[in-house]
Protein backbone atom coordinates (compact mmCIF):
# COMPACT_ATOMS: atom_id res chain seq x y z
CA UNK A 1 120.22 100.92 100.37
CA UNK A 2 119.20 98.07 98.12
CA UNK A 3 116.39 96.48 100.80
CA UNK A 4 115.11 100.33 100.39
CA UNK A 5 114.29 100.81 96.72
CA UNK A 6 110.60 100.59 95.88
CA UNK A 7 109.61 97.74 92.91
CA UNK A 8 108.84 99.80 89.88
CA UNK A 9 106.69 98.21 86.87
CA UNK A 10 105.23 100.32 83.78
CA UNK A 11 102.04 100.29 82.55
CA UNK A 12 101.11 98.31 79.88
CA UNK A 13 100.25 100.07 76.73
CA UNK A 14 97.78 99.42 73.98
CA UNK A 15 96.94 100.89 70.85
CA UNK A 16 93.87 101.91 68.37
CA UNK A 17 91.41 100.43 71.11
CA UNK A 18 87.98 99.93 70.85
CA UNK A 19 84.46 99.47 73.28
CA UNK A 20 84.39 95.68 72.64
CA UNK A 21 88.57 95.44 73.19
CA UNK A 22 88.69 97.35 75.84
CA UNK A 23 85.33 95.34 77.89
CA UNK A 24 87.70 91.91 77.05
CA UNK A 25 90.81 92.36 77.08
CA UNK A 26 91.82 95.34 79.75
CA UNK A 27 88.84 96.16 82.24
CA UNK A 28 88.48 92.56 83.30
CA UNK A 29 92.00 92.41 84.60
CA UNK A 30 90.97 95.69 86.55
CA UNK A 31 95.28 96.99 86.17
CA UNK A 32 95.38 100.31 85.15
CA UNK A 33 96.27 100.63 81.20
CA UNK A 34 97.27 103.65 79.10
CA UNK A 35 95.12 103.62 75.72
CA UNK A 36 96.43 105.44 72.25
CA UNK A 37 95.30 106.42 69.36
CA UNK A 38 91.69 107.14 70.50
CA UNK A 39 89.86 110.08 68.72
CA UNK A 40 88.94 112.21 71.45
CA UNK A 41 87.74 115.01 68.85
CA UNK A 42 89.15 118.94 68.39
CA UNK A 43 90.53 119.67 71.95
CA UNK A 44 93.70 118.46 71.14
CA UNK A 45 94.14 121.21 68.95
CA UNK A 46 91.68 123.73 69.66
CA UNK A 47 92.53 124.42 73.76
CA UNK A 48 95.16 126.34 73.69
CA UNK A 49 95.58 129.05 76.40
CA UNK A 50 94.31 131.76 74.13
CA UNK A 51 91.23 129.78 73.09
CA UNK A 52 90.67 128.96 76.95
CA UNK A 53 90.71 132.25 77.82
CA UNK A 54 88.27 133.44 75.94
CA UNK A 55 85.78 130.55 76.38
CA UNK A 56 85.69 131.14 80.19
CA UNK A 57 86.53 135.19 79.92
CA UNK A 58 85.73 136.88 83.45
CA UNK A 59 83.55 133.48 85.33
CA UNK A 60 84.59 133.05 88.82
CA UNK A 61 86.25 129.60 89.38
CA UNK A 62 87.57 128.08 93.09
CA UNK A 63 91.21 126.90 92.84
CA UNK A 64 94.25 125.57 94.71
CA UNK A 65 97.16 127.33 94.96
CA UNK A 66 100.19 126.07 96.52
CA UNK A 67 103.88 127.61 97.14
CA UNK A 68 104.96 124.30 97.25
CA UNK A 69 105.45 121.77 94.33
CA UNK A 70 103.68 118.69 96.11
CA UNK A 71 100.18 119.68 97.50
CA UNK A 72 99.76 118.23 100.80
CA UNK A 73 95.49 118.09 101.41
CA UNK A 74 96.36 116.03 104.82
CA UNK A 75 98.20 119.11 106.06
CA UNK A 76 96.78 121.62 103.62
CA UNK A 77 100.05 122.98 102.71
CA UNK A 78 97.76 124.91 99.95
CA UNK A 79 94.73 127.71 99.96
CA UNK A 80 91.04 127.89 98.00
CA UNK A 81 91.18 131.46 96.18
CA UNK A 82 88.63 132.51 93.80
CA UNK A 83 90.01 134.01 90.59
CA UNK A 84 88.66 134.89 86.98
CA UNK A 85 88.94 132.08 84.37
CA UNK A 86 91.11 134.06 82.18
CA UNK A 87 93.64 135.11 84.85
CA UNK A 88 93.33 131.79 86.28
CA UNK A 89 94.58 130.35 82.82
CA UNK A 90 96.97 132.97 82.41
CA UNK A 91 98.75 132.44 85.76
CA UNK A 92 98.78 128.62 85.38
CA UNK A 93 101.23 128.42 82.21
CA UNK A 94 103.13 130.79 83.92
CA UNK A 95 106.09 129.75 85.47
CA UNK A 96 106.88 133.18 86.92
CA UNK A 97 104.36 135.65 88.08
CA UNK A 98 103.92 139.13 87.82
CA UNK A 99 100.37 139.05 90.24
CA UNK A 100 100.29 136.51 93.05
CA UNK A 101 98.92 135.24 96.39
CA UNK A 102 101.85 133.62 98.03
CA UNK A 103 105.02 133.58 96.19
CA UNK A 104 106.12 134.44 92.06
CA UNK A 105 106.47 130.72 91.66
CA UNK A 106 103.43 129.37 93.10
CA UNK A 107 101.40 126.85 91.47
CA UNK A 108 97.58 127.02 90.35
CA UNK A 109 95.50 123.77 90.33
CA UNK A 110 91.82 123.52 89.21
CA UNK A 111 89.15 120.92 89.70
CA UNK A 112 85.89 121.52 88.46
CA UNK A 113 82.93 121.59 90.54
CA UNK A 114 78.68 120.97 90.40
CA UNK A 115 77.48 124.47 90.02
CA UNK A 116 75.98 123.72 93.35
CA UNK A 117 79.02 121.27 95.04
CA UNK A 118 76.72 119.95 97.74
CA UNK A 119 73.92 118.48 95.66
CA UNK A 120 75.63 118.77 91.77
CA UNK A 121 78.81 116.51 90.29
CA UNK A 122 81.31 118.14 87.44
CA UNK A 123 79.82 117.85 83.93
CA UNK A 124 81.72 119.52 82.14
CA UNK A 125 78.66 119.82 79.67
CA UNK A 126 77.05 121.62 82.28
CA UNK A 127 79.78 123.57 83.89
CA UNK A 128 81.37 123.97 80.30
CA UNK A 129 79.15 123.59 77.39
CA UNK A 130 81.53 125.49 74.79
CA UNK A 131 84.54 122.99 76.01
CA UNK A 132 82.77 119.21 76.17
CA UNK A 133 81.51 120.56 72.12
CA UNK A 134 84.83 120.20 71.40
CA UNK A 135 85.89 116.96 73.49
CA UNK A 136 84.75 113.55 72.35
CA UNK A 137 84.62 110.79 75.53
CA UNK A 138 84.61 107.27 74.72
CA UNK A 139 81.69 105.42 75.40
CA UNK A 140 83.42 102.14 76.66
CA UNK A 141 80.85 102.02 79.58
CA UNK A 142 76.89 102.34 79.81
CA UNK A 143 75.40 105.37 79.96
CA UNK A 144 73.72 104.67 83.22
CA UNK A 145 77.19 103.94 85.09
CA UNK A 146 78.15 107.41 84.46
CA UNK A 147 78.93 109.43 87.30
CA UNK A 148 81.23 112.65 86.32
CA UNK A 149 83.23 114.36 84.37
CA UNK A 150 85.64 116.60 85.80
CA UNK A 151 87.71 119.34 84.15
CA UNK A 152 91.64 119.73 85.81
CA UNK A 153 94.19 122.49 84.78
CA UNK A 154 97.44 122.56 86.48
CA UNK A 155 100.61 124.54 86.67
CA UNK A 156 103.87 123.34 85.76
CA UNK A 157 105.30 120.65 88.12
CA UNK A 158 102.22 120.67 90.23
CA UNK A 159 102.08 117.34 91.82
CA UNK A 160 98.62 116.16 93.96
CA UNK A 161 99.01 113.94 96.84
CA UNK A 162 98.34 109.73 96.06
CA UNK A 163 94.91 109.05 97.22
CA UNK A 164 92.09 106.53 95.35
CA UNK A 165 88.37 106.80 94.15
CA UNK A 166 85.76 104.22 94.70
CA UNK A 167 84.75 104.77 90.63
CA UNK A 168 86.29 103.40 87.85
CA UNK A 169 88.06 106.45 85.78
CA UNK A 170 89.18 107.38 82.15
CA UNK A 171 92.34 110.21 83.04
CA UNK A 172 91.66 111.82 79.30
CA UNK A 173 95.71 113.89 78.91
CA UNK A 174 94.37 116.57 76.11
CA UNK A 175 97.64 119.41 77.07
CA UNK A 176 101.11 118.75 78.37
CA UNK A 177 102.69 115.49 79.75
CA UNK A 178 101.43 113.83 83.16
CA UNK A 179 103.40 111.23 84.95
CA UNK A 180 101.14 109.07 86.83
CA UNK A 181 102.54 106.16 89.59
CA UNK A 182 100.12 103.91 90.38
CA UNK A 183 99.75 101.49 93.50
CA UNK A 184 97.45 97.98 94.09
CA UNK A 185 94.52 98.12 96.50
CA UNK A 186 96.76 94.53 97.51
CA UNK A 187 99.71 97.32 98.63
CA UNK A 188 97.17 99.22 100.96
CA UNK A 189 98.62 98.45 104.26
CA UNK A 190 101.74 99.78 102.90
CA UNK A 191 100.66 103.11 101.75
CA UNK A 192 99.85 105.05 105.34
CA UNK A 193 97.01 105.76 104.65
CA UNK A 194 94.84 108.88 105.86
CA UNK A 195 91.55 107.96 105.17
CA UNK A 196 91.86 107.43 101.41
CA UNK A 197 95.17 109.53 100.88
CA UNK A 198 98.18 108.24 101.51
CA UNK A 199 100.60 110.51 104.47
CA UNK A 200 103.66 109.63 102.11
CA UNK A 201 104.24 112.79 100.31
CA UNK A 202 107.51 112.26 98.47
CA UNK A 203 106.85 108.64 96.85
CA UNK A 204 110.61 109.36 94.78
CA UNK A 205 112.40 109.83 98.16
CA UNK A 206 110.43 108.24 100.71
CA UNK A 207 111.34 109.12 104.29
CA UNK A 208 111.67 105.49 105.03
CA UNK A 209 112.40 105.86 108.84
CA UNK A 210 109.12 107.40 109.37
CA UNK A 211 107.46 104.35 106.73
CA UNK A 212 109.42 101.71 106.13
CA UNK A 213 107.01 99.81 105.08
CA UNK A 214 106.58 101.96 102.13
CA UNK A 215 109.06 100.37 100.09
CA UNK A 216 107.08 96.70 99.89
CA UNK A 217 104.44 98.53 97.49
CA UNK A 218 104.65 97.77 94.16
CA UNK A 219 104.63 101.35 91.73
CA UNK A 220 103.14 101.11 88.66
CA UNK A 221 104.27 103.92 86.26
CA UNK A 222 103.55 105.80 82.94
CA UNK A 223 103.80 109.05 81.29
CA UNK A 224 100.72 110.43 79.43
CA UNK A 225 101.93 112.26 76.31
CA UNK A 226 98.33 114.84 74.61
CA UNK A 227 95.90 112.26 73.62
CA UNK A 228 96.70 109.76 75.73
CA UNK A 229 93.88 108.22 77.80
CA UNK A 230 94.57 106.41 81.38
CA UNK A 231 92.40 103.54 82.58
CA UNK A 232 92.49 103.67 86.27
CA UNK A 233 90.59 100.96 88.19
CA UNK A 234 88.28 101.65 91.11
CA UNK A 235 90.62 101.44 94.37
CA UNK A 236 93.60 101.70 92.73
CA UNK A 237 95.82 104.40 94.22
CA UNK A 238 97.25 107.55 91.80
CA UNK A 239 99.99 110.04 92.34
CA UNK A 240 100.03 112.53 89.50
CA UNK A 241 102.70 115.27 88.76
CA UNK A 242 102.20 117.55 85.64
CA UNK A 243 105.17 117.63 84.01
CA UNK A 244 104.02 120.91 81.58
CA UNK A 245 101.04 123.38 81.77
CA UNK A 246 98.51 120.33 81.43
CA UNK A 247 94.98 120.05 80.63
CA UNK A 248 92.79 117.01 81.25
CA UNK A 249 89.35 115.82 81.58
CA UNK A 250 88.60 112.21 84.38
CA UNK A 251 85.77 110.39 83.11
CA UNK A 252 84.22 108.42 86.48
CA UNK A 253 81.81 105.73 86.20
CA UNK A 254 80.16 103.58 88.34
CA UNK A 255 81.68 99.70 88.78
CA UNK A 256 78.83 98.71 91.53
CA UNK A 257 75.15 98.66 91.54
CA UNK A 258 74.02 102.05 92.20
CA UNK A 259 72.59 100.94 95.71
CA UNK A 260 75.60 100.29 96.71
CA UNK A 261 76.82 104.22 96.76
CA UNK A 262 75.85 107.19 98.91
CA UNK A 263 73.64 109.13 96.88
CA UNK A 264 74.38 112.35 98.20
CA UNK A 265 77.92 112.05 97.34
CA UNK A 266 78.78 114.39 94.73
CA UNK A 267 82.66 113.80 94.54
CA UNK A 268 82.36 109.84 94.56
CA UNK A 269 85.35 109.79 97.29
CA UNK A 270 83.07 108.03 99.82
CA UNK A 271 82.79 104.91 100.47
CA UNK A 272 80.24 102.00 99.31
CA UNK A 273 77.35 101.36 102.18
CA UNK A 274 78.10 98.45 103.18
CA UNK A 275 81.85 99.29 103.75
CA UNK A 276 81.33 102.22 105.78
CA UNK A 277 78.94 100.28 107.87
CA UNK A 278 81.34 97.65 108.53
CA UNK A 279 84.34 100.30 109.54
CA UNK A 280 81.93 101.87 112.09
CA UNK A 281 81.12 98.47 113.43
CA UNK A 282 85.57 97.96 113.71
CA UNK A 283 85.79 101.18 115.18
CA UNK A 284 83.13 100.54 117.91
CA UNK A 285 84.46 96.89 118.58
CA UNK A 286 87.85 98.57 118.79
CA UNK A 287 86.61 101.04 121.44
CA UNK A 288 85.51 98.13 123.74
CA UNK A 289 89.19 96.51 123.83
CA UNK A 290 90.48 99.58 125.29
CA UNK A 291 88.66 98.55 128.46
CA UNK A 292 90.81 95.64 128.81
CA UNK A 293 94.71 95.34 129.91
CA UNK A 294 97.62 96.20 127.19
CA UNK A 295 98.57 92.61 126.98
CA UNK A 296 94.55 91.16 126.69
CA UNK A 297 94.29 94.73 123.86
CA UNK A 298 97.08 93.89 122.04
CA UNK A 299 96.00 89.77 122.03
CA UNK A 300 92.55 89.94 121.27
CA UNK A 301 93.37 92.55 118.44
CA UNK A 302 95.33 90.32 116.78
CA UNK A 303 92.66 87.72 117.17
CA UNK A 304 90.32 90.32 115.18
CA UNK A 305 93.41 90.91 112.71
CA UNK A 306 93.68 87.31 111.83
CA UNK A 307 90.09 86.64 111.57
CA UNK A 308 89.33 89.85 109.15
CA UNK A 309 92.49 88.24 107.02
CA UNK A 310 91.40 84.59 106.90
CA UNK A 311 87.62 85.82 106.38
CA UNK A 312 88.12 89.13 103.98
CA UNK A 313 91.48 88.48 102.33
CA UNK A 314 91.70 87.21 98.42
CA UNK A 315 92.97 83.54 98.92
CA UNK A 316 94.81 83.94 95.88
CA UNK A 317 98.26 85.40 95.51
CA UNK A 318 99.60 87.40 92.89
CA UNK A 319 102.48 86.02 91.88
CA UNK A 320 105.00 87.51 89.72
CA UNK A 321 104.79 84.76 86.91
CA UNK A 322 100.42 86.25 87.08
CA UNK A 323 102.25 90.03 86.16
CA UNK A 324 103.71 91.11 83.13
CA UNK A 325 106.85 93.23 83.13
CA UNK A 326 104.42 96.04 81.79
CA UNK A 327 102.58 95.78 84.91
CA UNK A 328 99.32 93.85 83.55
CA UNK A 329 97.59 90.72 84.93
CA UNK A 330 97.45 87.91 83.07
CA UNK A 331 93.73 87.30 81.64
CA UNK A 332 91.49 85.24 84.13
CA UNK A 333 88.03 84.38 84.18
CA UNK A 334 85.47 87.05 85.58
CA UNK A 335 84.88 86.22 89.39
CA UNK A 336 81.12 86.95 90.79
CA UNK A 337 80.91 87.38 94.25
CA UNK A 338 77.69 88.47 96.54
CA UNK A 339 78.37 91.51 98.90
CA UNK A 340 75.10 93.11 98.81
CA UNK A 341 76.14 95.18 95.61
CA UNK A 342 76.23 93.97 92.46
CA UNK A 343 79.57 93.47 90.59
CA UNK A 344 79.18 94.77 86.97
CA UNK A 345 82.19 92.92 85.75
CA UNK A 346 85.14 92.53 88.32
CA UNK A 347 88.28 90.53 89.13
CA UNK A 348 89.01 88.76 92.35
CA UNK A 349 91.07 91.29 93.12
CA UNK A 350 88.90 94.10 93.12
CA UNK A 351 86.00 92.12 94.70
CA UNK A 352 87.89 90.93 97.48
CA UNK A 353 89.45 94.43 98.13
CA UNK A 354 86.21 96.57 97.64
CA UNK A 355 85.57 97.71 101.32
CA UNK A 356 89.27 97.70 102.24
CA UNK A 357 89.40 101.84 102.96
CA UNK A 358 89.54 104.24 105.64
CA UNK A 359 86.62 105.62 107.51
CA UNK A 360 86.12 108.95 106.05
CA UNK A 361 83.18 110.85 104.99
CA UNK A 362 82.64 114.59 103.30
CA UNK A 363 81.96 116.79 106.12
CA UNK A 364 82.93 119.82 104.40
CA UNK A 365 82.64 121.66 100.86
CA UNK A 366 85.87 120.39 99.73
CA UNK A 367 86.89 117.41 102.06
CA UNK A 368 87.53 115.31 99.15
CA UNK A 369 88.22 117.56 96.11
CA UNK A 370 90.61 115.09 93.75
């Protein structure tokens, strides 16, 4: 039905981009922003499956494997197996499979780890010296925001459940094509959300009975070809399907004050301080009203609803004339607000939206492995 079909815009495009560009004129609208024609040195034409292979030979690596197309981490429709790098690499630009765990058309999925995933991030300089040699990142932030870079190899049509990060991130495409649909932290409530991943699994056919209010978000959309770099604001949420055998490296970096993070978060899924302190605090406040009768619950909730919205909420709307039909903001001046962390540079978007996720915290090895 028409009411049913979800607002699509594409993601604006620029080309031949450079440090002092890219600080003006894209990361202060914090939109996401696909970037060409940035060297990003002899990967391009030096990783090919062969070359892979023999890099990473016989070293154990941890991977997903899935005999379904869409990996589902809410429901874990998918299993950790360890496998050598070279068989890993072989099996993922397979499309049929002579050795397998599940099924001969399963798919493979890898995420690099911190040799030690409890107290190390991905580097892939540590994890793979050989590789980063031949990749070259763009320094378009300082070297003290960095926070990881993390190594991703996927099968064929592998496509990994929409979720955000509380970093800013450069998605670096170096093999095969990646379609990427992107949603505002403004289009949270819409989204279902799971902590931070969103329970709507099939964002092309949404089961609108179960969500209907999954077709008010607004999808933002783009198609990484090899060399093709995404900007992906903190809090913005990402839904990625490889469309070939890809290959790609996420460059995360730090948009707050470091204080403002938990330092013993080595995936940089969890949330600032300050806004997991103030979802506990919701959570226990919401535990009181349950004393009280459905009709005082359900009043003095919306009380706490209206009050979070006329205290928390942006005051500004964004309007369609403030959006370009390629799905970029029109330039505004930089907004400074004081939340206890320190904004590096930030729109009132993003500063206004900053604590808006779900209480969730890594309890587990791989709680949050995106």
């Amino acid at each position: 039905m028409e009411q049913n079909r979800i607002s699509s815009k594409m993601v604006q495009i620029y080309s031949n981009v450079d440090r002092n560009s890219f600080l003006a004129e894209i990361y202060v609208k914090r939109y996401p922003a696909v970037l060409k024609g940035i060297p990003i040195g002899e990967c391009l034409t030096k990783w090919t499956p062969e070359y892979l292979a023999s890099v990473g030979q016989q070293r154990k690596v941890t991977v997903h494997v899935s005999p379904f197309k869409q990996m589902d981490f809410i429901n874990k429709n998918f299993s950790y197996k360890t496998l050598a790098f070279d068989e890993f690499i072989k099996r993922s630009t397979e499309e049929k499979h002579t050795d397998f765990f599940f099924q001969d058309d399963e798919r493979y999925y890898l995420r690099s780890l911190g040799d030690d995933p409890r107290k190390d991030i991905a580097d892939i300089k540590r994890q793979f010296p050989e590789l980063a040699e031949d990749l070259k990142i763009p320094h378009f932030f300082e070297a003290e925001q960095f926070f990881s870079s993390v190594f991703r190899v996927s099968s064929f049509g592998m496509q990994l459940w929409t979720h955000y990060d509380v970093m800013d991130n450069m998605l670096i495409q170096i093999k095969g094509r990646k379609r990427v649909v992107l949603f505002s932290p403004r289009d949270a409530t819409y989204l279902y959300l799971n902590g931070d991943k969103s329970e709507v699994l099939d964002i092309d056919k949404p089961d609108l009975e179960k969500y209907p209010e999954f077709c008010k978000a607004t999808r933002y959309e783009c198609v990484l070809e090899p060399g093709d770099i995404l900007f992906i604001p903190a809090l913005w949420f990402h839904n990625v399907i490889s469309l070939d055998y890809g290959i790609a490296v996420n460059v995360f970096w730090k948009h707050l004050d470091n204080s403002c993070y938990d330092s013993k978060d080595t995936y940089g899924n969890k949330d600032p301080v300050v806004a997991t302190r103030a979802i506990q605090k919701l959570d226990n406040a919401l535990k009181l009203l349950k004393d009280l009768p459905d009709d005082y619950r359900d009043f003095y909730a919306r009380r706490m609803v209206s009050r979070i919205q006329n205290k928390a909420y942006s005051k500004e709307k964004v309007s369609e004339s403030d959006t370009s039909k390629d799905g970029s903001c029109s330039p505004g001046d930089c907004n400074k607000i004081d939340t206890g962390c320190k904004i590096v540079t930030c729109s009132e978007d993003t500063c206004n939206d900053i604590c808006g996720k779900g209480d969730t915290c890594l309890k587990s090895l791989r709680s949050e492995d995106t």
